[in-house]
N, C-alpha and C. Protein backbone atom coordinates (compact mmCIF):
# COMPACT_ATOMS: atom_id res chain seq x y z
N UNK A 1 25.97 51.19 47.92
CA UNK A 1 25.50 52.31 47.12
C UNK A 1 24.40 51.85 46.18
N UNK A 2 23.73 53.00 46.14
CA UNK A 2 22.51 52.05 45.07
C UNK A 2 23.00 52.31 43.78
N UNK A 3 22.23 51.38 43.09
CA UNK A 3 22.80 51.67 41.82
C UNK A 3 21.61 51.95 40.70
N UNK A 4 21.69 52.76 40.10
CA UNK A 4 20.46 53.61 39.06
C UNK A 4 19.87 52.87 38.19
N UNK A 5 20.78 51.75 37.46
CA UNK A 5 19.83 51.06 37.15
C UNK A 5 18.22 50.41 37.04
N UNK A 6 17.34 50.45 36.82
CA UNK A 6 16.34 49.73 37.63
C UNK A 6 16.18 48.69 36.75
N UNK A 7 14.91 47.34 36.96
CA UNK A 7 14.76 46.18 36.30
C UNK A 7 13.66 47.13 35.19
N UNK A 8 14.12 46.76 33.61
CA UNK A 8 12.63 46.76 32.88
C UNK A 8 11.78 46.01 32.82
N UNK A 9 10.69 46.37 32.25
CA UNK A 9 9.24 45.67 31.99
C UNK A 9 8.23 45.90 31.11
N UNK A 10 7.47 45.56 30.74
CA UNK A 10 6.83 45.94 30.04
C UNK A 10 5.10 44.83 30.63
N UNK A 11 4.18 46.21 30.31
CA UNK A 11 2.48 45.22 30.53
C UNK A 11 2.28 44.74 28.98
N UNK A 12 1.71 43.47 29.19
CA UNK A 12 1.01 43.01 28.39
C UNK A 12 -0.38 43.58 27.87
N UNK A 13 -0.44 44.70 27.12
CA UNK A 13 -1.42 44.91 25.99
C UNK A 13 -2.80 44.26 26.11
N UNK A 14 -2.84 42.92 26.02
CA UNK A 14 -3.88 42.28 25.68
C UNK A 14 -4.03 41.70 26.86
N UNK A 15 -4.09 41.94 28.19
CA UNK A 15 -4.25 41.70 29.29
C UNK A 15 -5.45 42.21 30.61
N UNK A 16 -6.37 41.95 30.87
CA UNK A 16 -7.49 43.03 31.27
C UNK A 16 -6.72 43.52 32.08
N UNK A 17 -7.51 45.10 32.09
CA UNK A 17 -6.62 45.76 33.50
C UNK A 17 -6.52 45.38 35.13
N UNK A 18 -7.86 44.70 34.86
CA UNK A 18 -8.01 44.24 36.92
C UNK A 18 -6.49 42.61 36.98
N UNK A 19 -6.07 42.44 35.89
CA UNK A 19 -5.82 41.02 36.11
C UNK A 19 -4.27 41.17 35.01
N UNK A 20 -3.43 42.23 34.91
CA UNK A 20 -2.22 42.53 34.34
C UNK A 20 -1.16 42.12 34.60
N UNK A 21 -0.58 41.47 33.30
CA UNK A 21 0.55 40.33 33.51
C UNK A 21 1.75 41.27 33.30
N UNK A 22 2.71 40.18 34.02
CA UNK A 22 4.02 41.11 33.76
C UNK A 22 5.15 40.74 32.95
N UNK A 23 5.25 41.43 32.09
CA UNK A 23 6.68 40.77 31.42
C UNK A 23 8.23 41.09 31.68
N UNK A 24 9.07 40.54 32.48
CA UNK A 24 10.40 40.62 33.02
C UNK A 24 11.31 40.26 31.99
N UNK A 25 12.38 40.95 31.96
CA UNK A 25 13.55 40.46 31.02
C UNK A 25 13.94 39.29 31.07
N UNK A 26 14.92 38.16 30.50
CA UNK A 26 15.61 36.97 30.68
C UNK A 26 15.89 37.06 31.82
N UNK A 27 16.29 36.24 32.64
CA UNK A 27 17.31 36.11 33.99
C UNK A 27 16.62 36.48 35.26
N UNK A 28 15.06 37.40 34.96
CA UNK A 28 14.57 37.71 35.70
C UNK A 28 13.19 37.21 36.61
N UNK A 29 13.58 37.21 37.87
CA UNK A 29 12.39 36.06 39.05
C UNK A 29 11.29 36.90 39.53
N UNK A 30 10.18 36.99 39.00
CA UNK A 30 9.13 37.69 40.46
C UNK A 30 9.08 36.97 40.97
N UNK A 31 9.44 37.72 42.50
CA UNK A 31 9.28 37.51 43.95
C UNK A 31 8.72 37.45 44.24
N UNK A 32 7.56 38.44 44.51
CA UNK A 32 5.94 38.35 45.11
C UNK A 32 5.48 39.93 44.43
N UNK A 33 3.93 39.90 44.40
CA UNK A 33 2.92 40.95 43.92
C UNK A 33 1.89 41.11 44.76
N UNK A 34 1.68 42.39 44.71
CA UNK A 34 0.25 42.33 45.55
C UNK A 34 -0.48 43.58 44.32
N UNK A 35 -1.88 43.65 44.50
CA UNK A 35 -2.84 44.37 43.21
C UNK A 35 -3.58 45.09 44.25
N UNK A 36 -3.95 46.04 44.09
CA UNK A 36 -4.64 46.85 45.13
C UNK A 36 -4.88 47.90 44.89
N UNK A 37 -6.13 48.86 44.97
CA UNK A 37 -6.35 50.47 44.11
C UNK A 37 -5.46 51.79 45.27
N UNK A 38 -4.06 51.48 44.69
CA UNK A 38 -3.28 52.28 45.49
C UNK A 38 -3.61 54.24 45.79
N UNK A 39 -4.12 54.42 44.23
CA UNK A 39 -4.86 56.26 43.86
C UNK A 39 -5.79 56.48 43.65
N UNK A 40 -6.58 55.45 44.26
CA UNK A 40 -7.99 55.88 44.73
C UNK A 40 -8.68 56.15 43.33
N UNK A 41 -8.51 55.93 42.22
CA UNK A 41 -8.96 55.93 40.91
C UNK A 41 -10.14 54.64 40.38
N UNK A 42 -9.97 53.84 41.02
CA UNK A 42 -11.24 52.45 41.32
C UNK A 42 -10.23 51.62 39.83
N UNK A 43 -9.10 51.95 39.91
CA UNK A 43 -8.58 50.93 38.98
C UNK A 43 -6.79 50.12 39.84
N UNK A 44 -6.82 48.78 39.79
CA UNK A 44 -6.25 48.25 40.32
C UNK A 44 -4.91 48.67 40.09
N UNK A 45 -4.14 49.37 41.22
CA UNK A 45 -2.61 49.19 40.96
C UNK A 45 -1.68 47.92 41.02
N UNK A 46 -0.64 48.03 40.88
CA UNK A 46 0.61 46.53 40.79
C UNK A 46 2.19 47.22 41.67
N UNK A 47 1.66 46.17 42.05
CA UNK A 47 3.40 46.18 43.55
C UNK A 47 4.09 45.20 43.08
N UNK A 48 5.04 45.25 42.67
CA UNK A 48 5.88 43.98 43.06
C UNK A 48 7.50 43.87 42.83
N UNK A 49 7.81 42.84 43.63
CA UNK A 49 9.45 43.01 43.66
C UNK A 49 9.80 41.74 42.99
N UNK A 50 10.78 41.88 41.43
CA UNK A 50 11.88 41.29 40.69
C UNK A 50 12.86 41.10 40.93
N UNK A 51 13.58 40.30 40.74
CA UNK A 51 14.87 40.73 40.30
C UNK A 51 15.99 39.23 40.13
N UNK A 52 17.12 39.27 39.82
CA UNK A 52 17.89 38.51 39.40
C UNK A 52 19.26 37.97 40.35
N UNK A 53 20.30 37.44 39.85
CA UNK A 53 21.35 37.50 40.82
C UNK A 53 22.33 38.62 41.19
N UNK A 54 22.18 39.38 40.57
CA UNK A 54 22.86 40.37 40.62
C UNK A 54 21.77 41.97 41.36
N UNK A 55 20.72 42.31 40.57
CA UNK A 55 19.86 43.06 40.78
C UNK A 55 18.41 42.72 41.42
N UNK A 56 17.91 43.60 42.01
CA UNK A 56 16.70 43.30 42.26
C UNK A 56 15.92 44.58 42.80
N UNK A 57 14.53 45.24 42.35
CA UNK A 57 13.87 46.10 42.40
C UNK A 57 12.24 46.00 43.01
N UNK A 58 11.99 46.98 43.57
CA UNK A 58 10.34 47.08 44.33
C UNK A 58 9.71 48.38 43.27
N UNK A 59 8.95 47.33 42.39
CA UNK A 59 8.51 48.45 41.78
C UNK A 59 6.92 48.35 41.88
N UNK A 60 6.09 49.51 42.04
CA UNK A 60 4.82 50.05 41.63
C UNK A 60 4.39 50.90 40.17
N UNK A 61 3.37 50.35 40.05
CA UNK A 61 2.55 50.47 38.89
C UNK A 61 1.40 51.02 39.33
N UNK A 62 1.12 52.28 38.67
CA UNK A 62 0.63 53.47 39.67
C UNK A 62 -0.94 53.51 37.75
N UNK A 63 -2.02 53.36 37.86
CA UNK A 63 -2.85 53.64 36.83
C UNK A 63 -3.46 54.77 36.26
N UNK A 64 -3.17 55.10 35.56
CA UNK A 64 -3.58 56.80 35.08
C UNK A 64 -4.45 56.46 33.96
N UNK A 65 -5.73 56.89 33.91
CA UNK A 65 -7.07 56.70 33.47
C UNK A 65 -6.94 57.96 32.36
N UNK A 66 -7.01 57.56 30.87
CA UNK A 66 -7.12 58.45 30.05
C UNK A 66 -8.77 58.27 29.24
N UNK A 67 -9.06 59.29 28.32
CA UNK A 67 -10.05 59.40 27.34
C UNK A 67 -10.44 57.99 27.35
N UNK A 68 -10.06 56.91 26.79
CA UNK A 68 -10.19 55.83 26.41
C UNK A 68 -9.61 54.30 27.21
N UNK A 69 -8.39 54.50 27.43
CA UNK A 69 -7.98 53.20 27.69
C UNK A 69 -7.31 53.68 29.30
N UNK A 70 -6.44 52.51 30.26
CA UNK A 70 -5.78 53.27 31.38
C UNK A 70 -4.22 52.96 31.01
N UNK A 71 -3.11 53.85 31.52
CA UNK A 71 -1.91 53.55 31.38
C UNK A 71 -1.29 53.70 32.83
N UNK A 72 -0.12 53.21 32.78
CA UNK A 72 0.52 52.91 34.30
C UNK A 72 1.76 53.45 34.16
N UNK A 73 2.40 54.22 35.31
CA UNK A 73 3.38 55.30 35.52
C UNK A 73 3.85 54.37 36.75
N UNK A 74 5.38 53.73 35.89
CA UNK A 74 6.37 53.20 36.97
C UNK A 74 6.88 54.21 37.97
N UNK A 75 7.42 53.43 39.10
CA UNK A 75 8.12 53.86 40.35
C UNK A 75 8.89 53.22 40.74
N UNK A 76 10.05 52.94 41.17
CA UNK A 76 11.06 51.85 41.19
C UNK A 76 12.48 51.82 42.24
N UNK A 77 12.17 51.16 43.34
CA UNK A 77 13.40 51.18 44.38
C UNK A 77 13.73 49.93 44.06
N UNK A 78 15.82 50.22 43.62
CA UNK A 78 16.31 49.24 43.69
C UNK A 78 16.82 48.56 45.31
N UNK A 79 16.81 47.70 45.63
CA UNK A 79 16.65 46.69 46.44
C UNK A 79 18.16 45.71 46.61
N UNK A 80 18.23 45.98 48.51
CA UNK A 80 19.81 44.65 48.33
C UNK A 80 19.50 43.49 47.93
N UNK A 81 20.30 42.93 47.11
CA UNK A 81 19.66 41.22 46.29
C UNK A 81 20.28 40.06 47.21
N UNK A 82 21.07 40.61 48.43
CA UNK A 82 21.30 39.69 49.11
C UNK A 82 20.05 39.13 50.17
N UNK A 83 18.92 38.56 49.87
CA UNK A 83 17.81 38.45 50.61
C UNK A 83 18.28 37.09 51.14
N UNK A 84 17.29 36.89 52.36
CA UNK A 84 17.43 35.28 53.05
C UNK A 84 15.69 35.14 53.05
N UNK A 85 15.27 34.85 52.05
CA UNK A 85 14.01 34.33 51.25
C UNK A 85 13.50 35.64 50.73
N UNK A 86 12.03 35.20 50.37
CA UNK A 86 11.41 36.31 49.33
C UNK A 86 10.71 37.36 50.08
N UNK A 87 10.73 38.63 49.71
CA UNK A 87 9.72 39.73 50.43
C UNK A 87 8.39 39.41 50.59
N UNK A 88 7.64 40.33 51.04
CA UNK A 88 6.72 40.74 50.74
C UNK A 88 5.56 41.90 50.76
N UNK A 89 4.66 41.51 50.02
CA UNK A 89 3.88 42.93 49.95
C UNK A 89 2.16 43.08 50.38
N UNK A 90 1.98 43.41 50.68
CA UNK A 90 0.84 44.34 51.36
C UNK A 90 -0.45 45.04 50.84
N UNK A 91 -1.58 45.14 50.47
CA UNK A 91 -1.74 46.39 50.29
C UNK A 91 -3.41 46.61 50.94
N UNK A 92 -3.29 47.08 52.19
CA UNK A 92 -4.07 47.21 53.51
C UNK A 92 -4.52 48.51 53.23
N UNK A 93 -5.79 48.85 52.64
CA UNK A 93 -6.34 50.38 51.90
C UNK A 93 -5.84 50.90 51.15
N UNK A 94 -5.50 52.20 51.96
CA UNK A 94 -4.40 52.75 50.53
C UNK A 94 -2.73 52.82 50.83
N UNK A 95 -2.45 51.65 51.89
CA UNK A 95 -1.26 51.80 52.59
C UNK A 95 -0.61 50.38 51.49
N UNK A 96 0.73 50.41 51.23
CA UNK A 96 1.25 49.33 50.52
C UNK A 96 2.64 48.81 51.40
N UNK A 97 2.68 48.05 52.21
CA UNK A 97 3.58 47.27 53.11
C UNK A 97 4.67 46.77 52.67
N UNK A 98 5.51 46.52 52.75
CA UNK A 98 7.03 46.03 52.10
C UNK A 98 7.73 45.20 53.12
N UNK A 99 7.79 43.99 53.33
CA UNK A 99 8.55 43.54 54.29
C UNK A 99 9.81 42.56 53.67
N UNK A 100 11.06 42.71 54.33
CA UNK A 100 12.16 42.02 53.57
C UNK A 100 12.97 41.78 54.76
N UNK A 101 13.89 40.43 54.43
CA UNK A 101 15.21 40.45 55.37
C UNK A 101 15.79 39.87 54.38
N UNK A 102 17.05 40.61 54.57
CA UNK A 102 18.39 40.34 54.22
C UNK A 102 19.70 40.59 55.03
N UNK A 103 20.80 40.33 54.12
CA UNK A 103 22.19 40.25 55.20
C UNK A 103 22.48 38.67 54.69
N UNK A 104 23.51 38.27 56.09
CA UNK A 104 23.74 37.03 55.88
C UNK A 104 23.49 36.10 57.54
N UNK A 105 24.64 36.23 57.93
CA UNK A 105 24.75 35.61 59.61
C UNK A 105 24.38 36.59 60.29
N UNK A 106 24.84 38.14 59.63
CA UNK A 106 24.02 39.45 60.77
C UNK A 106 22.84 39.41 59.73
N UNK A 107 21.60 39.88 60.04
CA UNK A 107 20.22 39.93 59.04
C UNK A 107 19.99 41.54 59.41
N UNK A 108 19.13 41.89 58.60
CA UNK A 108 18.34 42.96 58.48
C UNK A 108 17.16 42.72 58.34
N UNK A 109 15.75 42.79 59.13
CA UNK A 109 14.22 42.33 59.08
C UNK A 109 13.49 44.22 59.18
N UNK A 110 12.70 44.16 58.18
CA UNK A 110 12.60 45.49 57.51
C UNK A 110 10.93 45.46 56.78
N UNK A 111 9.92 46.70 57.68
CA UNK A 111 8.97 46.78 56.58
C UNK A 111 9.06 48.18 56.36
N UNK A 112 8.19 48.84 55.17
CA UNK A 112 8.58 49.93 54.71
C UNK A 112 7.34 50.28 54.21
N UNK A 113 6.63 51.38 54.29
CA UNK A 113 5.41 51.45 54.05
C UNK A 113 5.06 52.89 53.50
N UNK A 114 3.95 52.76 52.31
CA UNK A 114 4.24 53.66 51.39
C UNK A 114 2.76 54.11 50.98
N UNK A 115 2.05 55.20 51.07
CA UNK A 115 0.92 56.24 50.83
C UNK A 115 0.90 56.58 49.48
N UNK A 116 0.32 57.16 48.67
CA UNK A 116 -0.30 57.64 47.17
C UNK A 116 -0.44 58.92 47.80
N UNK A 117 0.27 60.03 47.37
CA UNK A 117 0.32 61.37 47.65
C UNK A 117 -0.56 62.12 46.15
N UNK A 118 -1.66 62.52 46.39
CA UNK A 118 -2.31 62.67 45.61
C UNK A 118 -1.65 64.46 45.05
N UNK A 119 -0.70 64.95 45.50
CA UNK A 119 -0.63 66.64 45.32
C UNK A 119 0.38 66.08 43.90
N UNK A 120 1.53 65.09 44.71
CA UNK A 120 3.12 64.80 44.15
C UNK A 120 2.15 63.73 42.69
N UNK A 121 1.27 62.66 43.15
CA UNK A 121 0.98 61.90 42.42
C UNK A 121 1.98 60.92 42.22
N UNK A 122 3.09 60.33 43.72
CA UNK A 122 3.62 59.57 43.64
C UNK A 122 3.45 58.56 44.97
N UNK A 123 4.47 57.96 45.40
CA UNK A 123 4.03 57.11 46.32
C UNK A 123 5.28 57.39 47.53
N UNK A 124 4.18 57.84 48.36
CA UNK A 124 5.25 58.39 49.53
C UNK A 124 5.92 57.67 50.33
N UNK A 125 7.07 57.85 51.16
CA UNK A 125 7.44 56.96 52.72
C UNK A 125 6.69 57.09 53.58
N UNK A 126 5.78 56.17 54.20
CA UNK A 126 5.25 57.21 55.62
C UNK A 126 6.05 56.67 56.67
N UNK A 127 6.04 55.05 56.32
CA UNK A 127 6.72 55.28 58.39
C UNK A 127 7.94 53.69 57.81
N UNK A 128 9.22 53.36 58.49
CA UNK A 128 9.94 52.64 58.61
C UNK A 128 10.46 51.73 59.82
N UNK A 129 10.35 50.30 59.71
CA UNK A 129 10.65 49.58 60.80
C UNK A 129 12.07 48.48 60.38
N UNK A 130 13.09 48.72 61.24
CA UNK A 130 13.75 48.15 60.55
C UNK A 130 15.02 47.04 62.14
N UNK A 131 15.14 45.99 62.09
CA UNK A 131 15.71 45.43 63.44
C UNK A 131 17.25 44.51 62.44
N UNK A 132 18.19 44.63 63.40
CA UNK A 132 19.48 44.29 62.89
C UNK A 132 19.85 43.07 63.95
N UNK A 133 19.89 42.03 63.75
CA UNK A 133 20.55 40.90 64.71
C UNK A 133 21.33 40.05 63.93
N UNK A 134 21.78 39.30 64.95
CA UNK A 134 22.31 38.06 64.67
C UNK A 134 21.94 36.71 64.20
N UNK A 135 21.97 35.80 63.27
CA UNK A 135 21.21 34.46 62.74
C UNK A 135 21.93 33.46 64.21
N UNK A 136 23.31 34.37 64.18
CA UNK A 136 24.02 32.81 64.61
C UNK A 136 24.46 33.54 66.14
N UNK A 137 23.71 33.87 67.06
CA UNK A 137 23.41 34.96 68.11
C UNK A 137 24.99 35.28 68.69
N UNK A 138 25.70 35.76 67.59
CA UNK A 138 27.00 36.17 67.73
C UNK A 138 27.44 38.02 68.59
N UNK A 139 26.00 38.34 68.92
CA UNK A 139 26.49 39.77 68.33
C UNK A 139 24.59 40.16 68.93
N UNK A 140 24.60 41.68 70.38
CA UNK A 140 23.06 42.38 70.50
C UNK A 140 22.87 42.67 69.06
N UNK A 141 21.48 43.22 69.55
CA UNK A 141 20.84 43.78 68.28
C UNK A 141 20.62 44.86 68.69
N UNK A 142 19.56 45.45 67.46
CA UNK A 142 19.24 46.92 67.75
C UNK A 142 18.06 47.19 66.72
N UNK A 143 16.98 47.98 67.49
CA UNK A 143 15.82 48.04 65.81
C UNK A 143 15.18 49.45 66.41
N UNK A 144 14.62 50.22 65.43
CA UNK A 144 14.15 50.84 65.10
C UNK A 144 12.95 51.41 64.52
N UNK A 145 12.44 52.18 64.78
CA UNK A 145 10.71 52.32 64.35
C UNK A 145 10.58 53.96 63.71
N UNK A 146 10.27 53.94 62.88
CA UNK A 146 10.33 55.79 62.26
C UNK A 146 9.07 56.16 61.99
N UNK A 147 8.01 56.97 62.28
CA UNK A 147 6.84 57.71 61.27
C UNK A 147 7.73 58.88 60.58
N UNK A 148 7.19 58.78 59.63
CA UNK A 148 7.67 60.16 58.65
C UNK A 148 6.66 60.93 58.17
N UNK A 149 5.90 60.58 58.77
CA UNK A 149 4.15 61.85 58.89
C UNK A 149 4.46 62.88 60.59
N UNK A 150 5.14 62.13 61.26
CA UNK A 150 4.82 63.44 62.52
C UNK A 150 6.70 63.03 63.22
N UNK A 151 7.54 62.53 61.99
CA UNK A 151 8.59 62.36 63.14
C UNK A 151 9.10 61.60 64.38
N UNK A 152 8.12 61.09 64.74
CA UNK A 152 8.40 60.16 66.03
C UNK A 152 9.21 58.95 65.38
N UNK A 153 10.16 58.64 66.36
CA UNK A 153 11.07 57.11 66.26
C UNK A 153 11.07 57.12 67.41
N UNK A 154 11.50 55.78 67.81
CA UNK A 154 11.78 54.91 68.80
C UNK A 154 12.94 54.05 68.58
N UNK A 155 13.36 53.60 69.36
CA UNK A 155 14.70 52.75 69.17
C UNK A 155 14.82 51.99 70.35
N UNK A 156 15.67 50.57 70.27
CA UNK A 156 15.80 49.73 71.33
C UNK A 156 16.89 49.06 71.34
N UNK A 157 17.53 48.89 72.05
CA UNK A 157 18.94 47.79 72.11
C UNK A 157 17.88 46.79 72.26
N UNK A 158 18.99 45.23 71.84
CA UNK A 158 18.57 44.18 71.87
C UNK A 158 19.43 43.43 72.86
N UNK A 159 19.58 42.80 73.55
CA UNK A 159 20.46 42.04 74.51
C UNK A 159 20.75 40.69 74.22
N UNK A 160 21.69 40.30 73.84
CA UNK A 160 21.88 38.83 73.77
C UNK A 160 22.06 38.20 74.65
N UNK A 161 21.14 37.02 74.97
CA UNK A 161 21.12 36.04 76.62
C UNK A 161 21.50 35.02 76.10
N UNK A 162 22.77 34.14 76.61
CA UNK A 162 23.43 33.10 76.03
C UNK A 162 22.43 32.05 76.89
N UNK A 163 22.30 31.04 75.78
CA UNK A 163 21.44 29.89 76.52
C UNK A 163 20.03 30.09 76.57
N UNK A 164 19.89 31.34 75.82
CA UNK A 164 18.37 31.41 76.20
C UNK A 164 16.93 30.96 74.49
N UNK A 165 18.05 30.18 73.79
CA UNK A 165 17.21 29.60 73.10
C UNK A 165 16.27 30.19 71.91
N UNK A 166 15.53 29.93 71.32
CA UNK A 166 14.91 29.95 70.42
C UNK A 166 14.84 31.69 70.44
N UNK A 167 14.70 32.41 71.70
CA UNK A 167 14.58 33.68 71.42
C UNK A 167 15.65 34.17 72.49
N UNK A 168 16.94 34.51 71.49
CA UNK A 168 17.83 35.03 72.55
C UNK A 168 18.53 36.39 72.92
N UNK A 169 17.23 37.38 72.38
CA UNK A 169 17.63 38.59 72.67
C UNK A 169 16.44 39.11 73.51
N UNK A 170 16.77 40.02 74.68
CA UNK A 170 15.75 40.99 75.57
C UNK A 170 16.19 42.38 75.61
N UNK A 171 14.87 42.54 75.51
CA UNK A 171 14.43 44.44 75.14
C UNK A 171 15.68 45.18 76.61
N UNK A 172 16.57 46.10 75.75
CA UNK A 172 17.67 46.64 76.37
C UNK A 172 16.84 48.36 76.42
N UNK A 173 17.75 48.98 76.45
CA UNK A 173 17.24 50.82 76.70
C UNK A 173 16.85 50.94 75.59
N UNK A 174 15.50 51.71 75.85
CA UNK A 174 14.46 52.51 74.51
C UNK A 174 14.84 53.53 74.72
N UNK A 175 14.79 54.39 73.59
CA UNK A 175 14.78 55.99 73.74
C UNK A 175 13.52 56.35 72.49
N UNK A 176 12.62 57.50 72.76
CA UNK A 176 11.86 57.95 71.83
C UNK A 176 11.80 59.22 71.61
N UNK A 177 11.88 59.68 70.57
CA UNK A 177 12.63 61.08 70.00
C UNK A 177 11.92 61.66 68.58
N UNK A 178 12.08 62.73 68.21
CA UNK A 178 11.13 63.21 66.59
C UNK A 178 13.07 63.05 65.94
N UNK A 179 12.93 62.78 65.09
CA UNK A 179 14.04 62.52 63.77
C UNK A 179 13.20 63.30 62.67
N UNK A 180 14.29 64.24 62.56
CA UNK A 180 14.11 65.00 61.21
C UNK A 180 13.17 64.06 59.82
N UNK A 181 12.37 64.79 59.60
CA UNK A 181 11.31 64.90 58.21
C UNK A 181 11.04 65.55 57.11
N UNK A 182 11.18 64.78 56.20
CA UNK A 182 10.82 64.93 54.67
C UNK A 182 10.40 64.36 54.16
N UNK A 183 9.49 65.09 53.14
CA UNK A 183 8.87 63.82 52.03
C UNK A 183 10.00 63.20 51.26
N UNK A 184 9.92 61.73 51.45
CA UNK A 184 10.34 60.75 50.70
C UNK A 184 9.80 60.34 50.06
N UNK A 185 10.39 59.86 48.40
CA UNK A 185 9.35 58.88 47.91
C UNK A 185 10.02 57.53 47.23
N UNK A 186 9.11 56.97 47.17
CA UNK A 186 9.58 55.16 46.88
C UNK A 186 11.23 55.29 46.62
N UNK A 187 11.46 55.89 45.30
CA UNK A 187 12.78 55.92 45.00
C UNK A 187 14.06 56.07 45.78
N UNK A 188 13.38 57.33 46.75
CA UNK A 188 14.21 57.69 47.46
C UNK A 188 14.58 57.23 49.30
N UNK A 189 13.92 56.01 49.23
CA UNK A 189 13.83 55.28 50.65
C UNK A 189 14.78 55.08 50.63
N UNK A 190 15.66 54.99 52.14
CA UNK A 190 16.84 55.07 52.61
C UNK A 190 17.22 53.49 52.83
N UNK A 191 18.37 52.77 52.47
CA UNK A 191 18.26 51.13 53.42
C UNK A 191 17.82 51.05 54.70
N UNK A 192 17.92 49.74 54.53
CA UNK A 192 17.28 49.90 56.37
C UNK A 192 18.62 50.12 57.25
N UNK A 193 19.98 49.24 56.65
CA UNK A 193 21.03 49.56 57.59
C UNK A 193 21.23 51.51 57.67
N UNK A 194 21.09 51.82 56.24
CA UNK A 194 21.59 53.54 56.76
C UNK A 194 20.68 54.08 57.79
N UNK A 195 19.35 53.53 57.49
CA UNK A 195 18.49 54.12 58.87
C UNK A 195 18.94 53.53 60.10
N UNK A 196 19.20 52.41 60.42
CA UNK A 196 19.62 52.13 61.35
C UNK A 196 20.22 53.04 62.36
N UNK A 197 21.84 52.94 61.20
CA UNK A 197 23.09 54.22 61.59
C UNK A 197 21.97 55.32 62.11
N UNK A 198 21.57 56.04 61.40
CA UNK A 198 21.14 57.42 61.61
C UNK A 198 20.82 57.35 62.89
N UNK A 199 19.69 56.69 63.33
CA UNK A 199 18.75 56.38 64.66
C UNK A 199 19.82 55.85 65.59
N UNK A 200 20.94 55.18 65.55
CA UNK A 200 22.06 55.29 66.56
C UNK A 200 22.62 57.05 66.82
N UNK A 201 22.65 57.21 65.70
CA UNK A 201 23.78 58.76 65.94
C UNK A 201 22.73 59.52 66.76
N UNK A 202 21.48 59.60 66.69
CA UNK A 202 20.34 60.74 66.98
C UNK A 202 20.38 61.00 68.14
């Protein structure tokens, strides 16, 4: 379940805007950042994922250009903190990339990719990729591919081939199908395991 919490922060004041530092609470690790003009405003936005042993969050820093100075309007998905190394982030135009695995002996390998909706003025879902296997090739897999601009997914069993080494799963039955659509936004991105589920039941 997620939990509402998110990590605080605060920008450093005396920091230029192209080059804005971050200040994290005690206890707290940035993971990785990426800077990139996410709203098309010609002023640099901030991606990045924190967090601690217990918590951990993907937050954006979205720049809103006033009279005088610019200010930044958080966005904030909390995040499973069970990772097997650090994320990362993206930011390829105005598209901002999210890639993570977590789990433990079963993993979850997951990117998540997110648009500047200029109507909402937040940062949308557009499309989700998300694959479920085994570390310790105990167990097929199964992964998944979503757009959430026109609906299309895809899906694939994974096959586990004993003995077959460094890569021991082969592409099992695809099916490709439209899965129900809505605007999502950052906050409201689904895990990758619940998407998973879903794209099995469909």
């Amino acid at each position: 379940m997620r939990r509402t919490a998110l990590l605080a922060f605060s920008l450093l004041a005396s920091a230029p805007t192209q080059a804005q530092d971050i200040e994290l609470p005690p206890g707290t690790q940035l993971e990785t950042r990426a800077d990139g003009d996410l709203n098309g405003d010609g002023v640099n936005d901030i991606a990045f994922v924190a967090g601690s042993e217990t918590s951990r969050a993907l937050t954006v820093l979205l720049s809103v250009r006033g009279e005088v100075d610019v200010d930044f309007k958080a966005e904030a998905l909390e995040l499973e903190p069970t990772m097997l190394g650090p994320g990362s982030l993206e930011i390829a135009g105005n598209v901002l990339n999210f890639r993570d695995l977590t789990g433990g002996t079963t993993a979850v390998a997951s990117t998540r990719r997110y648009r500047y909706d200029g109507l909402r003025k937040r940062m949308r879902l557009i499309g989700m990729d998300a694959t479920v296997y085994s570390r310790t090739n105990a167990h097929d897999g199964f992964e998944a591919s979503w757009n959430l601009i026109n609906g299309d997914a895809i899906t694939r069993e994974l096959r586990l081939v004993e003995g077959a080494g460094e890569d021991p799963y082969e592409p099992g039955r695809e099916r490709r199908f439209k899965h129900r659509v809505r605007a999502q936004w950052l906050a409201e991105t689904p895990d990758p395991e619940t998407m998973l589920a879903e794209m099995r039941q469909d």
